[in-house]
PDB file of N, CA and C in Angstrom:
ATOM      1  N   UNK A   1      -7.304 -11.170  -0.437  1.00  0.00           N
ATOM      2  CA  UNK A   1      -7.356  -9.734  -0.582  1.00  0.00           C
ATOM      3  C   UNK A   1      -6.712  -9.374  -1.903  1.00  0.00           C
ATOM      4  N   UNK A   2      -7.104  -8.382  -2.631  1.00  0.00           N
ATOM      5  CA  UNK A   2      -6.611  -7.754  -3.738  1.00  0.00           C
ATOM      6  C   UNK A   2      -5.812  -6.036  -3.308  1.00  0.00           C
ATOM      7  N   UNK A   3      -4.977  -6.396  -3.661  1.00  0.00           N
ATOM      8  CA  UNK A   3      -3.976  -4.835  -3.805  1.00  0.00           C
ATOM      9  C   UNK A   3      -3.836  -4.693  -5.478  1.00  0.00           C
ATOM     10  N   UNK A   4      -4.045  -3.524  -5.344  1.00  0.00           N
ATOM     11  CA  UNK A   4      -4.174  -2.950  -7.140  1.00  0.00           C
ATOM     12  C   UNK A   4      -3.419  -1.757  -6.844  1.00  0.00           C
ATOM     13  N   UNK A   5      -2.041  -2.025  -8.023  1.00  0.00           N
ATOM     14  CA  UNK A   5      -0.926  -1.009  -7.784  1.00  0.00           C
ATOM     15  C   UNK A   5      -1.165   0.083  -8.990  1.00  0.00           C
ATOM     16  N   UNK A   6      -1.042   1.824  -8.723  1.00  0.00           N
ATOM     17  CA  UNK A   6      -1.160   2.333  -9.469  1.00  0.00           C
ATOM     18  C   UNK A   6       0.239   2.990  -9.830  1.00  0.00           C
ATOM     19  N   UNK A   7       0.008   3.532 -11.624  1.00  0.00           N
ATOM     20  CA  UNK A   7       1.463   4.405 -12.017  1.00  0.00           C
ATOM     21  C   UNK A   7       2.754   3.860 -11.612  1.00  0.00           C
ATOM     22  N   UNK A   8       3.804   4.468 -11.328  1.00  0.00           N
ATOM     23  CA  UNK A   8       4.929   3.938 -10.856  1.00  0.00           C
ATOM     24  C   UNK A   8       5.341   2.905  -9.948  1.00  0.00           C
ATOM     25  N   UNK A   9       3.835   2.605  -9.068  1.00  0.00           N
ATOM     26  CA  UNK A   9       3.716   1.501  -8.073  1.00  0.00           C
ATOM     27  C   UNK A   9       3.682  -0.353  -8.536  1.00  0.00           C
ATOM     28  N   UNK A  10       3.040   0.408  -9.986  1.00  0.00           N
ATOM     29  CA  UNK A  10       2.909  -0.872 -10.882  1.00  0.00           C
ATOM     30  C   UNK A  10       4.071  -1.138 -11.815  1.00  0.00           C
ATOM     31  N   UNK A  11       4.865  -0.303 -12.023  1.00  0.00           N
ATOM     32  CA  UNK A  11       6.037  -0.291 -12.697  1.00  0.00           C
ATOM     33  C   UNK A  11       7.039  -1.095 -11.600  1.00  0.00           C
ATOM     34  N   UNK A  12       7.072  -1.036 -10.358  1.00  0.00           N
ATOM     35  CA  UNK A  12       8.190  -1.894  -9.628  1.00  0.00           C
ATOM     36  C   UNK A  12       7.207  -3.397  -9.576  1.00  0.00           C
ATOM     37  N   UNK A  13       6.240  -3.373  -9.620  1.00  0.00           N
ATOM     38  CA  UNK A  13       5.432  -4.808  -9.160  1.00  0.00           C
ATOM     39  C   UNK A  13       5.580  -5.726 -10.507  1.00  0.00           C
ATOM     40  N   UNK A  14       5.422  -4.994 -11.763  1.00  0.00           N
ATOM     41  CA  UNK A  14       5.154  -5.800 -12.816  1.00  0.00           C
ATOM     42  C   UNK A  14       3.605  -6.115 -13.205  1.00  0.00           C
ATOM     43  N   UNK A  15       2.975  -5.644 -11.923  1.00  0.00           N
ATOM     44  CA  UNK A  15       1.604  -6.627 -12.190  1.00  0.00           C
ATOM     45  C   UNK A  15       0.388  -5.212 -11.560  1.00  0.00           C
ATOM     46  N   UNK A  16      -0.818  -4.646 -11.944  1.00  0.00           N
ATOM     47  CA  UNK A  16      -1.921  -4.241 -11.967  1.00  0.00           C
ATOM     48  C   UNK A  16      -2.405  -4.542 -10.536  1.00  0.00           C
ATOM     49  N   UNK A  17      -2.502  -5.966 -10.247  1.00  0.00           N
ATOM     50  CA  UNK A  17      -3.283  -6.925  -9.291  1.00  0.00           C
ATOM     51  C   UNK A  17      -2.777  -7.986  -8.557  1.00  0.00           C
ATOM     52  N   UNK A  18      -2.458  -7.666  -7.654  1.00  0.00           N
ATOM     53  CA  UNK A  18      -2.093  -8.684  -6.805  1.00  0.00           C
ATOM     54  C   UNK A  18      -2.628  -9.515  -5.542  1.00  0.00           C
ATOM     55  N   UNK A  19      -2.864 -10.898  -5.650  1.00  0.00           N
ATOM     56  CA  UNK A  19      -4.169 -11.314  -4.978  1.00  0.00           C
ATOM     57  C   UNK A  19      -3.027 -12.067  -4.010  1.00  0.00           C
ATOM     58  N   UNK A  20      -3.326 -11.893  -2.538  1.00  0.00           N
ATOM     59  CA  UNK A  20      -3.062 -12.508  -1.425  1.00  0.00           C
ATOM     60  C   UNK A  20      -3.782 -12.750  -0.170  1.00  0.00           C
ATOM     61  N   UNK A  21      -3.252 -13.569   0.375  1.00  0.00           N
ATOM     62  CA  UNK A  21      -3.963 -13.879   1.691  1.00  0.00           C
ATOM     63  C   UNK A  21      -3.240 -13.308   2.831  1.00  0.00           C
ATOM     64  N   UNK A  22      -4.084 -12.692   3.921  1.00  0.00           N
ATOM     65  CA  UNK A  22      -4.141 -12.252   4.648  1.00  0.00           C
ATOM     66  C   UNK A  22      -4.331 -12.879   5.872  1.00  0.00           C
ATOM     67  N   UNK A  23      -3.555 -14.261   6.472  1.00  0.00           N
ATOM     68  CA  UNK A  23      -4.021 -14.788   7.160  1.00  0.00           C
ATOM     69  C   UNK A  23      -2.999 -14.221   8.251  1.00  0.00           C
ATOM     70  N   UNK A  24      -1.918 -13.626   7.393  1.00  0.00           N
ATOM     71  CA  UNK A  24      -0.852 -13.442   9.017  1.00  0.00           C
ATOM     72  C   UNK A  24      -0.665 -11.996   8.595  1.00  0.00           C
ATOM     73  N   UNK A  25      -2.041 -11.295   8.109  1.00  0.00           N
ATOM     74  CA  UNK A  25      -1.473  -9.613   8.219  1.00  0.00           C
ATOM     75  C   UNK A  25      -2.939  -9.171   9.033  1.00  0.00           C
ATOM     76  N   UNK A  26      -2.629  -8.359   9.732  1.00  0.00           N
ATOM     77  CA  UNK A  26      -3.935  -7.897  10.351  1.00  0.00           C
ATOM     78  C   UNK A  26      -3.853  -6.352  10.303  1.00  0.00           C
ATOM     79  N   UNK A  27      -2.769  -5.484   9.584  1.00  0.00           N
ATOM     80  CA  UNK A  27      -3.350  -4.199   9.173  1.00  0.00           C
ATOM     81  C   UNK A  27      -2.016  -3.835   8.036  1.00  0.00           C
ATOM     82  N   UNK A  28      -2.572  -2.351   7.608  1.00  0.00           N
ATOM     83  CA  UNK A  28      -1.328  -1.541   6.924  1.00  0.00           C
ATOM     84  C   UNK A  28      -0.164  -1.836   6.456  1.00  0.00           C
ATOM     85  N   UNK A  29       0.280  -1.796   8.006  1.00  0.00           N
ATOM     86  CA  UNK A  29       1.503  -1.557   7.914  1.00  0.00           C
ATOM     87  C   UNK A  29       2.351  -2.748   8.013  1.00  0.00           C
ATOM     88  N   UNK A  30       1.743  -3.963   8.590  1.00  0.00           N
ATOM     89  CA  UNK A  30       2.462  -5.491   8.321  1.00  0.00           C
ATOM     90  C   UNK A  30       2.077  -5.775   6.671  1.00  0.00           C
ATOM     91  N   UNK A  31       1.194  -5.071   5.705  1.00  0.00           N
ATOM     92  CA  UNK A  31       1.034  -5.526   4.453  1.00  0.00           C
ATOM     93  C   UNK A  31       2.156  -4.822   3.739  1.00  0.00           C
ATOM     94  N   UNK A  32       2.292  -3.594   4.015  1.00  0.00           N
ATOM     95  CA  UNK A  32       3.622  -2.725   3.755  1.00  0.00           C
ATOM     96  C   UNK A  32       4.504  -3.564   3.861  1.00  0.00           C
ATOM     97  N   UNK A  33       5.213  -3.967   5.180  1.00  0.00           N
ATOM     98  CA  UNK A  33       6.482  -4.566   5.340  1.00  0.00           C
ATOM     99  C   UNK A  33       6.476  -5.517   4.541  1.00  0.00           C
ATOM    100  N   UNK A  34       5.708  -6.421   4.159  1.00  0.00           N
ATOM    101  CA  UNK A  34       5.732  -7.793   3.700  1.00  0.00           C
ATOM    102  C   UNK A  34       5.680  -7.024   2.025  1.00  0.00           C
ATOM    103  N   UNK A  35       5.122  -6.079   1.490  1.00  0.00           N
ATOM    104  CA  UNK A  35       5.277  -5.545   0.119  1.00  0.00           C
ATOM    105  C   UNK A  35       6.803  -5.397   0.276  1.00  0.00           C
ATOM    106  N   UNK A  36       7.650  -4.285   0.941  1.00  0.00           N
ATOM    107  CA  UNK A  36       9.033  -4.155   0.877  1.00  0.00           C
ATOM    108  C   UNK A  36       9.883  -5.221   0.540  1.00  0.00           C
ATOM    109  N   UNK A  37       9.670  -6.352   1.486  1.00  0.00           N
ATOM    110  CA  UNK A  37      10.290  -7.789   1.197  1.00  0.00           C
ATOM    111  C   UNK A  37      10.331  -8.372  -0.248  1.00  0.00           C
ATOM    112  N   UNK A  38       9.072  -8.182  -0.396  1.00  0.00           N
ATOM    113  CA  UNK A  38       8.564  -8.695  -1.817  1.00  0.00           C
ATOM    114  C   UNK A  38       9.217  -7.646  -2.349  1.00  0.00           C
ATOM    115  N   UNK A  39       9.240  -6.308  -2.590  1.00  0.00           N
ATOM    116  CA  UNK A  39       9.317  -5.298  -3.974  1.00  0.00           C
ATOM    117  C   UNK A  39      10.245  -4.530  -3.086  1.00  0.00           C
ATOM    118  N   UNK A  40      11.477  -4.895  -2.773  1.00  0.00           N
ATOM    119  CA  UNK A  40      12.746  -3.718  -2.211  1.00  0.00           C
ATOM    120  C   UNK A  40      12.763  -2.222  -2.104  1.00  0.00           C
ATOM    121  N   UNK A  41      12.142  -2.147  -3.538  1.00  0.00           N
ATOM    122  CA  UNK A  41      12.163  -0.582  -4.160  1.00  0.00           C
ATOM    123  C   UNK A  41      11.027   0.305  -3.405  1.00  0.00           C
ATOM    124  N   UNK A  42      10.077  -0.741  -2.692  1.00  0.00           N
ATOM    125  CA  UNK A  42       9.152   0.191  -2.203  1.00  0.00           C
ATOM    126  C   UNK A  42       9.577   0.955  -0.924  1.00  0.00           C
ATOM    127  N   UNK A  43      10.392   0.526  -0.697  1.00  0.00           N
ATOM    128  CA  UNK A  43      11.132   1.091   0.667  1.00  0.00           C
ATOM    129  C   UNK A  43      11.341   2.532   0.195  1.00  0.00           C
ATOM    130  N   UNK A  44      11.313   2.703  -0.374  1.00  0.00           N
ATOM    131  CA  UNK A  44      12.016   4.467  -0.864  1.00  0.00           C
ATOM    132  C   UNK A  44      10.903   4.996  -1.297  1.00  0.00           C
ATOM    133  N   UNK A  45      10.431   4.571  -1.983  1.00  0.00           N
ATOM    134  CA  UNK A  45       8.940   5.165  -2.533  1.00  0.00           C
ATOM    135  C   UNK A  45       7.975   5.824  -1.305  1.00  0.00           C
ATOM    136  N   UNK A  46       8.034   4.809  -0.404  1.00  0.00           N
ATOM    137  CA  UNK A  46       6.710   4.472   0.244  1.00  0.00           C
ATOM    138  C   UNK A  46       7.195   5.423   1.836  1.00  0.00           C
ATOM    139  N   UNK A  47       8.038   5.424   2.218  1.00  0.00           N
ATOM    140  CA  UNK A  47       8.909   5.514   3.701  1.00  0.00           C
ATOM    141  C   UNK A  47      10.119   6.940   3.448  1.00  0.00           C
ATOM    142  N   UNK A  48      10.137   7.874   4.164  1.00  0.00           N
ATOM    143  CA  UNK A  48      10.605   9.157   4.414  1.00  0.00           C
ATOM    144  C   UNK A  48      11.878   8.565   5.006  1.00  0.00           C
ATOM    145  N   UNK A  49      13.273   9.492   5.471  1.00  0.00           N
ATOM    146  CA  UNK A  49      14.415   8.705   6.186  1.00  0.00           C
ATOM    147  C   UNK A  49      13.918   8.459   7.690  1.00  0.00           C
ATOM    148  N   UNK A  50      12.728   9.062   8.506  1.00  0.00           N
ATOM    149  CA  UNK A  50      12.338   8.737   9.608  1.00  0.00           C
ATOM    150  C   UNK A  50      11.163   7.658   9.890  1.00  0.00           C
ATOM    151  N   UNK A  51      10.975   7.118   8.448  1.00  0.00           N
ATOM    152  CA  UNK A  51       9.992   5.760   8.697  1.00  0.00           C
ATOM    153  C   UNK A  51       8.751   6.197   8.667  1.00  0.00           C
ATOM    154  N   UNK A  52       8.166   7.214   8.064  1.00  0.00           N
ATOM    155  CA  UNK A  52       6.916   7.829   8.281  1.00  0.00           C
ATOM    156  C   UNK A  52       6.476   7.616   6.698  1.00  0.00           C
ATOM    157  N   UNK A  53       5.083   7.487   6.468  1.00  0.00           N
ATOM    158  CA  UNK A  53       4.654   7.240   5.460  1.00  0.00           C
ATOM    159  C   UNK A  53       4.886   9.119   4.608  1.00  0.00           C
ATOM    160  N   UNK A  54       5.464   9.086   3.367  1.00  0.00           N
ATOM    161  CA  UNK A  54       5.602   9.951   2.808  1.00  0.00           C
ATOM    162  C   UNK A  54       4.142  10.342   2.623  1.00  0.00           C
ATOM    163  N   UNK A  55       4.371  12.059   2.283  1.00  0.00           N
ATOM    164  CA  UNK A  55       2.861  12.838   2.222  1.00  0.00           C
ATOM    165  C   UNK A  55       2.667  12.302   0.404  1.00  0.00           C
ATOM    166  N   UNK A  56       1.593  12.639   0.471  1.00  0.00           N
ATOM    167  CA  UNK A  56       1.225  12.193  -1.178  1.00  0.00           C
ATOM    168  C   UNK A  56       0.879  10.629  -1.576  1.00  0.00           C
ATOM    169  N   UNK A  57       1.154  10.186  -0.343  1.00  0.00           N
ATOM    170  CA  UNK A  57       1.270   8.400  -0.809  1.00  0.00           C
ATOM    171  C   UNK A  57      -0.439   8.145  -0.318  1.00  0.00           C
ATOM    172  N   UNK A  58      -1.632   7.728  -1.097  1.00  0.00           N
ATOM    173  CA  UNK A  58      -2.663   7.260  -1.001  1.00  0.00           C
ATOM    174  C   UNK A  58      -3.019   5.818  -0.656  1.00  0.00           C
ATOM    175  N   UNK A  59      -3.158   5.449   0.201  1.00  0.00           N
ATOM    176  CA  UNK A  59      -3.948   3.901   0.475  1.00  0.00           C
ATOM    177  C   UNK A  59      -5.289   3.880   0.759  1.00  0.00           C
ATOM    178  N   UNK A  60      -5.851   2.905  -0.182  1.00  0.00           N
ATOM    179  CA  UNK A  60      -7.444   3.026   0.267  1.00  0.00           C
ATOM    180  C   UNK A  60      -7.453   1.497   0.559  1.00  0.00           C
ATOM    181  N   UNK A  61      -8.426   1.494   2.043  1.00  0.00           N
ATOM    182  CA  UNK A  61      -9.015  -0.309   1.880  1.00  0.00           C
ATOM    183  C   UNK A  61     -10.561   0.113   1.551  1.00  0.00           C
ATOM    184  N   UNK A  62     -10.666  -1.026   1.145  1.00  0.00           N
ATOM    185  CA  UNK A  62     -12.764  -0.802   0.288  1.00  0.00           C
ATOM    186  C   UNK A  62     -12.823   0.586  -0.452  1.00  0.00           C
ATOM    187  N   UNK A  63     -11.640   1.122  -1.044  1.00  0.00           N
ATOM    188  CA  UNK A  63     -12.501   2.301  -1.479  1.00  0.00           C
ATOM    189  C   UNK A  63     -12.327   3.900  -0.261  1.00  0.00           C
ATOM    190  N   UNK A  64     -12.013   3.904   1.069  1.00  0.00           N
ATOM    191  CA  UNK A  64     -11.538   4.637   2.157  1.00  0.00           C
ATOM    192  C   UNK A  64     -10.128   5.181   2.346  1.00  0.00           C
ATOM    193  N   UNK A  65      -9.807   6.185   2.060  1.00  0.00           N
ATOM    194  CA  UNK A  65      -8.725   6.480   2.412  1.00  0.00           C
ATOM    195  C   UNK A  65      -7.877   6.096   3.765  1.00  0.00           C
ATOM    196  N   UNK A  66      -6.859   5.748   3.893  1.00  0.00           N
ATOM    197  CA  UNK A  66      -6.170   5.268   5.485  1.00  0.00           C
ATOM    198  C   UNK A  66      -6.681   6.346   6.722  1.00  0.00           C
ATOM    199  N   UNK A  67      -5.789   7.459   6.254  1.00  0.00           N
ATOM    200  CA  UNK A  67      -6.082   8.645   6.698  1.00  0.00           C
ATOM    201  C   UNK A  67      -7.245   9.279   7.060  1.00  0.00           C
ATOM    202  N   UNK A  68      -8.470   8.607   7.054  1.00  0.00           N
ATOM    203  CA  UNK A  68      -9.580   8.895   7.878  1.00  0.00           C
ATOM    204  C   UNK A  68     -10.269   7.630   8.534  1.00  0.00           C
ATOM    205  N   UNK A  69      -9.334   6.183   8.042  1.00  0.00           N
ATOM    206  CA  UNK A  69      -9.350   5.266   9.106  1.00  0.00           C
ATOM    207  C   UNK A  69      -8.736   5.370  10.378  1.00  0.00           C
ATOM    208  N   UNK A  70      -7.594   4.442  10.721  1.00  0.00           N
ATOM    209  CA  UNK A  70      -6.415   4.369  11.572  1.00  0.00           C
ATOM    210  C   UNK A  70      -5.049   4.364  10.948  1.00  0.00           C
ATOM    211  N   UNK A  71      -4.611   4.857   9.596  1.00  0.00           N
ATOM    212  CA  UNK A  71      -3.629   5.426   8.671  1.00  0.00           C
ATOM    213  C   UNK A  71      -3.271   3.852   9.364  1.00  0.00           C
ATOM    214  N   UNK A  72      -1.724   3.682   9.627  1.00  0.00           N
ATOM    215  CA  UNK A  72      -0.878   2.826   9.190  1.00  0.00           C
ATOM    216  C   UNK A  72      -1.813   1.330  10.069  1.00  0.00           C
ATOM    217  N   UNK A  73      -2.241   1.715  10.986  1.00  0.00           N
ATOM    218  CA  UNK A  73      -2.656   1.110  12.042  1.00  0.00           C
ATOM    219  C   UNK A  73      -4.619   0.109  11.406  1.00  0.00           C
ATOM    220  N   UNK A  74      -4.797   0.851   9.975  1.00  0.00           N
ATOM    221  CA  UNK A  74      -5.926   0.055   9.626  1.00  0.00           C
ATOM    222  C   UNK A  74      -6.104  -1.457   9.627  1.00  0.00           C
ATOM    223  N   UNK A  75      -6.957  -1.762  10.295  1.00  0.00           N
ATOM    224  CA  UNK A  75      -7.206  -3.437   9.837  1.00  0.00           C
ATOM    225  C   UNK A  75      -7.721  -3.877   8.554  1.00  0.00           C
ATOM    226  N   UNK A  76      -6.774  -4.637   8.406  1.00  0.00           N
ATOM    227  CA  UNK A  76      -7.539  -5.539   7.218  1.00  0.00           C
ATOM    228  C   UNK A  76      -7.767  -7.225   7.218  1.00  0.00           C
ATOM    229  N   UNK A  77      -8.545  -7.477   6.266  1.00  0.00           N
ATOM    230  CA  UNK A  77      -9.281  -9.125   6.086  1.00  0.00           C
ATOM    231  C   UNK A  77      -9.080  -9.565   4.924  1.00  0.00           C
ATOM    232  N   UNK A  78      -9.218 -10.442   4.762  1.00  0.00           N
ATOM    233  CA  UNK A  78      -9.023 -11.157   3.361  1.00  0.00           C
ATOM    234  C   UNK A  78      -9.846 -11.105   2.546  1.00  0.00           C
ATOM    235  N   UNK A  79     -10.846 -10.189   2.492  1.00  0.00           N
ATOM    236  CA  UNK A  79     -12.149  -9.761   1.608  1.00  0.00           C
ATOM    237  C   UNK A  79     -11.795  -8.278   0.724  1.00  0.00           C
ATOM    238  N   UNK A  80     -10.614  -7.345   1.420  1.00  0.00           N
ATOM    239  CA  UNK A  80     -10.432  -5.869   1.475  1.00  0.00           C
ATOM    240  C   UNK A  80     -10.104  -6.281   0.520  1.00  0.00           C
ATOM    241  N   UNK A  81     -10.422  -5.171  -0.714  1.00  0.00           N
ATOM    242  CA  UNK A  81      -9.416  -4.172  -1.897  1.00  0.00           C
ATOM    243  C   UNK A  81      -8.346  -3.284  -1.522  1.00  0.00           C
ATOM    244  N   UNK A  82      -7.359  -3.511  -1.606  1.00  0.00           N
ATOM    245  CA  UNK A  82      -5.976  -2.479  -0.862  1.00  0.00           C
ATOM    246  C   UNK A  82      -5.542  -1.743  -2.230  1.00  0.00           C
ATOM    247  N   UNK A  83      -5.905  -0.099  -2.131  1.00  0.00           N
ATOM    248  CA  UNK A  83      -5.382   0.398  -3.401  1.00  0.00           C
ATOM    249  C   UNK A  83      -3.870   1.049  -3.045  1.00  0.00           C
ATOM    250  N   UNK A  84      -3.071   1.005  -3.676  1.00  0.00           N
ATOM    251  CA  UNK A  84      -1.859   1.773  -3.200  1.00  0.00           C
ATOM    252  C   UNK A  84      -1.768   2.552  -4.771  1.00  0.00           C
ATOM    253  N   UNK A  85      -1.626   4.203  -4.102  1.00  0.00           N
ATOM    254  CA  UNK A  85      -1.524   5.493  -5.437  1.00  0.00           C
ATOM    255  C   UNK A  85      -0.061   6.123  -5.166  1.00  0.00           C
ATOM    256  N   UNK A  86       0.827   6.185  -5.686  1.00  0.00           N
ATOM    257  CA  UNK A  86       1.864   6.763  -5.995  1.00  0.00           C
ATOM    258  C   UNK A  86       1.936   8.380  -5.652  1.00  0.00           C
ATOM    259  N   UNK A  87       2.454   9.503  -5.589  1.00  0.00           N
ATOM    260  CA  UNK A  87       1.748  10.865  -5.687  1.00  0.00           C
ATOM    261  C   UNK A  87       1.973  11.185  -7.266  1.00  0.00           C
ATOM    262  N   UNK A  88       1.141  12.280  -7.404  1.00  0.00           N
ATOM    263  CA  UNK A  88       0.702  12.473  -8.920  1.00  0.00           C
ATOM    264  C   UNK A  88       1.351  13.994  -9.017  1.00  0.00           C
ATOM    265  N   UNK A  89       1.417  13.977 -10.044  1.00  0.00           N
ATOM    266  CA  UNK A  89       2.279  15.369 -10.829  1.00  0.00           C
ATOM    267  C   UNK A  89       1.364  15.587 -12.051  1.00  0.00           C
ATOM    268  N   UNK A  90       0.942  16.621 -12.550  1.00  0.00           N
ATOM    269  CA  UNK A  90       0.693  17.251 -13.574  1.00  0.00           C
ATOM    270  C   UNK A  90       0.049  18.386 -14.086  1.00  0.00           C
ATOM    271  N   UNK A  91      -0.530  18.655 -14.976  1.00  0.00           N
ATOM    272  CA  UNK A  91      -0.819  20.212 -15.141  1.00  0.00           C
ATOM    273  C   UNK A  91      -1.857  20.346 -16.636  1.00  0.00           C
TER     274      UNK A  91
END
């Protein structure tokens, strides 16, 4: 699977693209946890003080927003594009 980090998301990763396997994640929110592990900082970014995905935070698999899948609860495969978007500011 490919996760492609945008804006500030790519600023804690170091990296655009990150290619992994998915053999022991089967949605969202176990790819989340296992990002936190990996990238500490996403814990704050990503997670409100009640554990809820902050508003503004975009995940798409294939191109689909979460949020009109099963939000944290989406499945994924080792074929998916996982986009993770930062929230955006500007004018």
């Amino acid at each position: 699977m490919k996760i492609l980090f945008f804006a500030t998301f790519r600023e804690i990763t170091k990296v655009k693209v990150l290619d992994m396997s998915s053999s022991d994640l089967s949605d969202i929110q176990q790819l989340l946890t296992l990002l936190i592990k990996r990238f500490p900082a996403f814990q704050d970014e990503l997670f409100s003080d009640n554990n809820q995905l902050k508003p503004h935070i975009h995940i798409f698999v294939n191109g689909r927003n979460i949020i009109h899948l099963k939000g944290l609860s989406t499945p994924i495969t080792n074929g998916d594009e996982i986009a993770l978007f930062p929230p955006v500011a500007g004018g």
